[in-house]
C-alpha atoms as a PDB file:
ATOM      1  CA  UNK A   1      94.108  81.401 123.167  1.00  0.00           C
ATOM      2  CA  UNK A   2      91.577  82.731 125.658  1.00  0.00           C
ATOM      3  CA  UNK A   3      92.865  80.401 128.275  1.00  0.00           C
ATOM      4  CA  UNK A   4      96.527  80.975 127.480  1.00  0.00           C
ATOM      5  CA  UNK A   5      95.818  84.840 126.866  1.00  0.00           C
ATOM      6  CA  UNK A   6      93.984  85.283 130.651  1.00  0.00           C
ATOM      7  CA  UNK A   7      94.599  88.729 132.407  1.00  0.00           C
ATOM      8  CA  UNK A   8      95.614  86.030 136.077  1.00  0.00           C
ATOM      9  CA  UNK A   9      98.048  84.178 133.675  1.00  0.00           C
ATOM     10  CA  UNK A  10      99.572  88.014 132.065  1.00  0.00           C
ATOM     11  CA  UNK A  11      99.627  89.332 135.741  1.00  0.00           C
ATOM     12  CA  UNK A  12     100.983  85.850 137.207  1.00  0.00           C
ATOM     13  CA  UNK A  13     104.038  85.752 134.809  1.00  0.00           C
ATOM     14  CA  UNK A  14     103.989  89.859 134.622  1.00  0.00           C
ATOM     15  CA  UNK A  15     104.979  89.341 138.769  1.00  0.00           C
ATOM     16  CA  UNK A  16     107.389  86.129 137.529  1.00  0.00           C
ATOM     17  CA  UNK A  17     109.191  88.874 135.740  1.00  0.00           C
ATOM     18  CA  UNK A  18     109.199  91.723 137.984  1.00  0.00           C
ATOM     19  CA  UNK A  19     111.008  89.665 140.540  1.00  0.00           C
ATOM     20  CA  UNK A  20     113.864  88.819 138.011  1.00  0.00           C
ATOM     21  CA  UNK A  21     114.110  92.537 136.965  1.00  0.00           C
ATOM     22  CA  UNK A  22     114.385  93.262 140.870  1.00  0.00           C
ATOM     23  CA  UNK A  23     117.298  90.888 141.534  1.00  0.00           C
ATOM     24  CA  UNK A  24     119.151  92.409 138.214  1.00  0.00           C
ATOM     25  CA  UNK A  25     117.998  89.908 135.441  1.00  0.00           C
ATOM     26  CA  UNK A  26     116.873  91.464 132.355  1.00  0.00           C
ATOM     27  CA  UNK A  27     115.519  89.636 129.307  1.00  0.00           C
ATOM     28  CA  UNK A  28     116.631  90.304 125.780  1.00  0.00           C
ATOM     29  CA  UNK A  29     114.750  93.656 124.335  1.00  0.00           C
ATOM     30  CA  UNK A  30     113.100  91.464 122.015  1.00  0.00           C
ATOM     31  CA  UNK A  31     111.585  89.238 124.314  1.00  0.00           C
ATOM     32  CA  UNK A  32     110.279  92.280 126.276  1.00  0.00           C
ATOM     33  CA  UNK A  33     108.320  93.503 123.022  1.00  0.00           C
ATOM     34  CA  UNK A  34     107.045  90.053 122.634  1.00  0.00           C
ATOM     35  CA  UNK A  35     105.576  89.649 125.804  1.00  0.00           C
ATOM     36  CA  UNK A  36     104.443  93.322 125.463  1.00  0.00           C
ATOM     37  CA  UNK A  37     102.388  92.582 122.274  1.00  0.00           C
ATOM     38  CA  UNK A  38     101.173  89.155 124.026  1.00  0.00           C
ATOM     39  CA  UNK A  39     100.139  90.573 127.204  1.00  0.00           C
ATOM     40  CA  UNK A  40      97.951  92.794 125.266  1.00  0.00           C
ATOM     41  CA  UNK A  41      96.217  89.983 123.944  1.00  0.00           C
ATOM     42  CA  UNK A  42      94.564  89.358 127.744  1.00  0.00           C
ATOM     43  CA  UNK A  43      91.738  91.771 126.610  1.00  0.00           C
ATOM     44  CA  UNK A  44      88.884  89.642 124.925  1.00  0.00           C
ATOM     45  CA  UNK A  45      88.363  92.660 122.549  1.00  0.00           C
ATOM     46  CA  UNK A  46      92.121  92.898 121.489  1.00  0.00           C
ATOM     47  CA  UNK A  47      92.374  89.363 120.690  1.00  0.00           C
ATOM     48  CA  UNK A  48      89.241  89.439 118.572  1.00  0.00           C
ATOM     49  CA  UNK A  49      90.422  91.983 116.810  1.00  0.00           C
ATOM     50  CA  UNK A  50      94.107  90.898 116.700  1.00  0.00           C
ATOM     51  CA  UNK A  51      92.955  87.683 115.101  1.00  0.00           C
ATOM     52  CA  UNK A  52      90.126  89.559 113.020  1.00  0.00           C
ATOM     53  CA  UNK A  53      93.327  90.948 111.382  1.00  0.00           C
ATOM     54  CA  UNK A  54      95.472  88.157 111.432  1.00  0.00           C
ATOM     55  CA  UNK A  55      92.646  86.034 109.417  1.00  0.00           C
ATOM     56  CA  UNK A  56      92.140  88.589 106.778  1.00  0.00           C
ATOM     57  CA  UNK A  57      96.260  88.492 106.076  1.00  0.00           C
ATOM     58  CA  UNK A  58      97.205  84.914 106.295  1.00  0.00           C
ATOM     59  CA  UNK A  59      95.420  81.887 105.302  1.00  0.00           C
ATOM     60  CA  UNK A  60      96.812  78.106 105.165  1.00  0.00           C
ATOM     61  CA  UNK A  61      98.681  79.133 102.471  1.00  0.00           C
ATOM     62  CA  UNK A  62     100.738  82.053 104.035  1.00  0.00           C
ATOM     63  CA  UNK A  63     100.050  85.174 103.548  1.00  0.00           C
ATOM     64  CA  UNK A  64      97.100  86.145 101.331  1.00  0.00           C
ATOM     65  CA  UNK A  65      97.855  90.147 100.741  1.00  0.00           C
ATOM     66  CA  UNK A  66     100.126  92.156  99.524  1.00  0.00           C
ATOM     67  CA  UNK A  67     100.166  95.931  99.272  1.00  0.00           C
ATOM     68  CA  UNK A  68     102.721  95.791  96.358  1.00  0.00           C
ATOM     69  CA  UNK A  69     100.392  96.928  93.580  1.00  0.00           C
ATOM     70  CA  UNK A  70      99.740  99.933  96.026  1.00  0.00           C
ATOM     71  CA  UNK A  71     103.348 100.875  96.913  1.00  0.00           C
ATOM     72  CA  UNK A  72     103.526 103.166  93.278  1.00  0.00           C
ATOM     73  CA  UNK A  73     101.997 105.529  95.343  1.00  0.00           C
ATOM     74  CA  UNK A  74     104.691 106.098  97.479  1.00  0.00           C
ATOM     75  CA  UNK A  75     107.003 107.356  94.978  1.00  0.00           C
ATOM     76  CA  UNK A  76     104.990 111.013  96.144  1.00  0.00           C
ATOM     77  CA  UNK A  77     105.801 110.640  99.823  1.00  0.00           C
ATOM     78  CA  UNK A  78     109.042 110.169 101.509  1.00  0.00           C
ATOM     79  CA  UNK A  79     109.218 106.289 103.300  1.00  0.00           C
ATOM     80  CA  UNK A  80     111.754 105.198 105.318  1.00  0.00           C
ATOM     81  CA  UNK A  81     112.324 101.416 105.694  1.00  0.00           C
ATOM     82  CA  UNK A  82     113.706  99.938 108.929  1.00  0.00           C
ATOM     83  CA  UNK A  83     114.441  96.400 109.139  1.00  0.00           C
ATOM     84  CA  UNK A  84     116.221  93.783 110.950  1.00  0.00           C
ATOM     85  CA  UNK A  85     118.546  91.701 109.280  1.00  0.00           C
ATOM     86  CA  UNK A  86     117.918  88.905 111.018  1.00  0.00           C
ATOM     87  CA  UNK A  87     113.762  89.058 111.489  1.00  0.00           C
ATOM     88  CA  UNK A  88     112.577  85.515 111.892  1.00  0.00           C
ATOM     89  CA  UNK A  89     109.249  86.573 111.443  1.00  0.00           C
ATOM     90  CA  UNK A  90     109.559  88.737 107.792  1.00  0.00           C
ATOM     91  CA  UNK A  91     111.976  87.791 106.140  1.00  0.00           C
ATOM     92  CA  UNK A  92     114.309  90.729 105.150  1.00  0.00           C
ATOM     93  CA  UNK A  93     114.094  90.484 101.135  1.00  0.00           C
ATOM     94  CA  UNK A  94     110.284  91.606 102.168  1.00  0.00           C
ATOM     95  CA  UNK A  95     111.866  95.002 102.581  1.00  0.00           C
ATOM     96  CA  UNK A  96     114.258  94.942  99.894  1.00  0.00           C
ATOM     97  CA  UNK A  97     111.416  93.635  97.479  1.00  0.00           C
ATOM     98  CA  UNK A  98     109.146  96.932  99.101  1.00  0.00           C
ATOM     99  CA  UNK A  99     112.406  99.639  98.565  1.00  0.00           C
ATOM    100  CA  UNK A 100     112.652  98.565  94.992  1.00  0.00           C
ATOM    101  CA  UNK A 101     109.025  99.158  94.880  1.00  0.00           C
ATOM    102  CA  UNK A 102     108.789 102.046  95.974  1.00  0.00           C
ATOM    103  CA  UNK A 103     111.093 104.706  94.149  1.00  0.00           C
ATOM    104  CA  UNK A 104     112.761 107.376  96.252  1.00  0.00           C
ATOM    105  CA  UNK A 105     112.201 105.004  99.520  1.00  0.00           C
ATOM    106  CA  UNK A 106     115.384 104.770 102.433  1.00  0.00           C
ATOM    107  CA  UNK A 107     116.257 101.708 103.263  1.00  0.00           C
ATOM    108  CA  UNK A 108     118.017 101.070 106.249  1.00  0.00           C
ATOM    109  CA  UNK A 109     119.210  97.230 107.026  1.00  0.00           C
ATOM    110  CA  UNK A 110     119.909  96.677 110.848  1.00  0.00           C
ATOM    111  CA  UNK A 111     122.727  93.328 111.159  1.00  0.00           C
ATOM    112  CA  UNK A 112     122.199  91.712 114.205  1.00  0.00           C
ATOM    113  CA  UNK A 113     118.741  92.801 114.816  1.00  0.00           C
ATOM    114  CA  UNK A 114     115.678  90.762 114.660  1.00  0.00           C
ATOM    115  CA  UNK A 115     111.947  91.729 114.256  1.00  0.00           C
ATOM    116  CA  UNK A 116     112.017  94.647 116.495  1.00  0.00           C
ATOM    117  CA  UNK A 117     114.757  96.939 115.822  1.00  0.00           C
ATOM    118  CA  UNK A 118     112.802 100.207 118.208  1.00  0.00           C
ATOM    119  CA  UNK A 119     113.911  97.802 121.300  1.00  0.00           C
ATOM    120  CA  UNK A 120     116.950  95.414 119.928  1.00  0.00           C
ATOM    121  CA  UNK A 121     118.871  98.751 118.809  1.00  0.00           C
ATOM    122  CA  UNK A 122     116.925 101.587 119.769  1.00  0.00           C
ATOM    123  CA  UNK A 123     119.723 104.316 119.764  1.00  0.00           C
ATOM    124  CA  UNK A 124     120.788 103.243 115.957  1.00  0.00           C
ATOM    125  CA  UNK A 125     116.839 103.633 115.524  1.00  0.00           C
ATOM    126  CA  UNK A 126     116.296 106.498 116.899  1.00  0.00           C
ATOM    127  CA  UNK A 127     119.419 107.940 114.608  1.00  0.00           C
ATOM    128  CA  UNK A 128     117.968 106.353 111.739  1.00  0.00           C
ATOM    129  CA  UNK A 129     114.553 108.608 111.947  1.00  0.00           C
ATOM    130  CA  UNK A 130     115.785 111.320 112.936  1.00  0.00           C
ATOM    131  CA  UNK A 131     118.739 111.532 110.142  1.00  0.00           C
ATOM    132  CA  UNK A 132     115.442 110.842 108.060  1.00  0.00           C
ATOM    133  CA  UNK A 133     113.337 113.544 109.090  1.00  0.00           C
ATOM    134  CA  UNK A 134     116.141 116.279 109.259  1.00  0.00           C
ATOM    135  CA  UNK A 135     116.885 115.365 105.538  1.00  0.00           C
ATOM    136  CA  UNK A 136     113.589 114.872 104.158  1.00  0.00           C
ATOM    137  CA  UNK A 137     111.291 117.314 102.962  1.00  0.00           C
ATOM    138  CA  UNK A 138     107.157 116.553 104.005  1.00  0.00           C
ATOM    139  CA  UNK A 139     104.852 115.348 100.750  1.00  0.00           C
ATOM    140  CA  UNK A 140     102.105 117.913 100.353  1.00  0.00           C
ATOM    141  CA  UNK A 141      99.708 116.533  98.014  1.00  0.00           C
ATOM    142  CA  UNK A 142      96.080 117.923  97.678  1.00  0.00           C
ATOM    143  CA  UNK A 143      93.483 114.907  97.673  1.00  0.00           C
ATOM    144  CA  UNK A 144      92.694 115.990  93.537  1.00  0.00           C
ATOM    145  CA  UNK A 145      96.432 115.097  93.022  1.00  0.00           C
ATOM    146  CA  UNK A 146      95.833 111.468  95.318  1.00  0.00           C
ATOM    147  CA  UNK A 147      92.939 111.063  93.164  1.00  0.00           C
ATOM    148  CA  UNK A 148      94.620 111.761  90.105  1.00  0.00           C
ATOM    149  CA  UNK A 149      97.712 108.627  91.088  1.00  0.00           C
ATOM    150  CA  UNK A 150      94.649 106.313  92.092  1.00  0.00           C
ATOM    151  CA  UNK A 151      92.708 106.983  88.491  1.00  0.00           C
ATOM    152  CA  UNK A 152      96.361 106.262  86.678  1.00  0.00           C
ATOM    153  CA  UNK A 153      95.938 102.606  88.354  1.00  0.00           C
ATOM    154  CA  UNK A 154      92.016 101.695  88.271  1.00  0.00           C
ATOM    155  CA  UNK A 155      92.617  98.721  90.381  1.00  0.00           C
ATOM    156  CA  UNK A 156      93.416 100.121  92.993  1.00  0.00           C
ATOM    157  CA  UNK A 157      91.075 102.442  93.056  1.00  0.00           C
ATOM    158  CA  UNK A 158      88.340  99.988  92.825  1.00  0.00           C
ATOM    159  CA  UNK A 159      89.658  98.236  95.364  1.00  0.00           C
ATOM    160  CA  UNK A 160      89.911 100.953  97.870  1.00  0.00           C
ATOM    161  CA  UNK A 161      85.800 102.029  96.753  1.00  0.00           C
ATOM    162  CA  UNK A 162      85.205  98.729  97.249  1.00  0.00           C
ATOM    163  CA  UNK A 163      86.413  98.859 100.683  1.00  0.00           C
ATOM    164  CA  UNK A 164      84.929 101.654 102.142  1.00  0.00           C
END
């Protein structure tokens, strides 16, 4: 990856695509957010910590965690679920398995859209927020009442002292 991930190779085949966006080429959205998050991985530091991440997620196996014995605590704040249909990289009955989790949660299902629905659709996006937000009222809960949902499931709480 450090080879591959060089800021000459980013800037090389950043140039490569400048000249095709200059003679009226454009690539899929997708691919633009792709080579977005890749080019980011030309800093040393971000790819550490990119794959820092990535290791404590997925193992040989697939992945290795899973926030659904967490989601409960959702049920106190409004969530809005975006996906895309057609996401090659989570699958979408990820977010249908996280809506029924979560009670009270929006789910929104964009067909035809892959894993980045802010670029593949971004007006239907952008609608999709904003009808949230206009029709949602904020969660105000105090940290006592927080505390209160995390003592009702002790693992979790552990888990989270445990972490810190």
């Amino acid at each position: 990856m450090p080879l591959v991930c060089t800021p000459l190779l980013r800037d090389l085949l950043n140039r490569t695509l400048s000249w095709f966006y200059a003679a009226g080429l454009r690539v899929a959205p997708a691919i633009e957010e792709m080579w977005r998050s890749y080019t980011s991985l030309a800093e040393a530091e971000t790819r550490r910590a990119f794959f820092r991440t990535l290791h404590s997620v997925i193992d040989l196996g697939g992945q290795a965690v899973s926030a659904t014995d967490r989601l409960y605590l959702t049920s106190h704040v409004p969530t809005l679920i975006l996906w895309g249909a057609d996401d090659p990289i989570i699958p979408v009955s990820h977010a249908q398995s996280a809506h029924e989790a979560m009670p009270g949660s929006r789910l929104q299902i964009f067909n035809g859209v892959g894993h980045y629905p802010h670029c593949e659709d971004p007006e239907r996006f952008v609608q999709a927020v904003v009808d949230f937000m206009t029709s949602t009222q904020p969660a105000s809960l105090s940290s006592i009442r927080w505390r209160e949902l995390l003592r009702e499931h002790p693992h979790a709480l552990a888990e989270i002292t445990n972490a810190a």
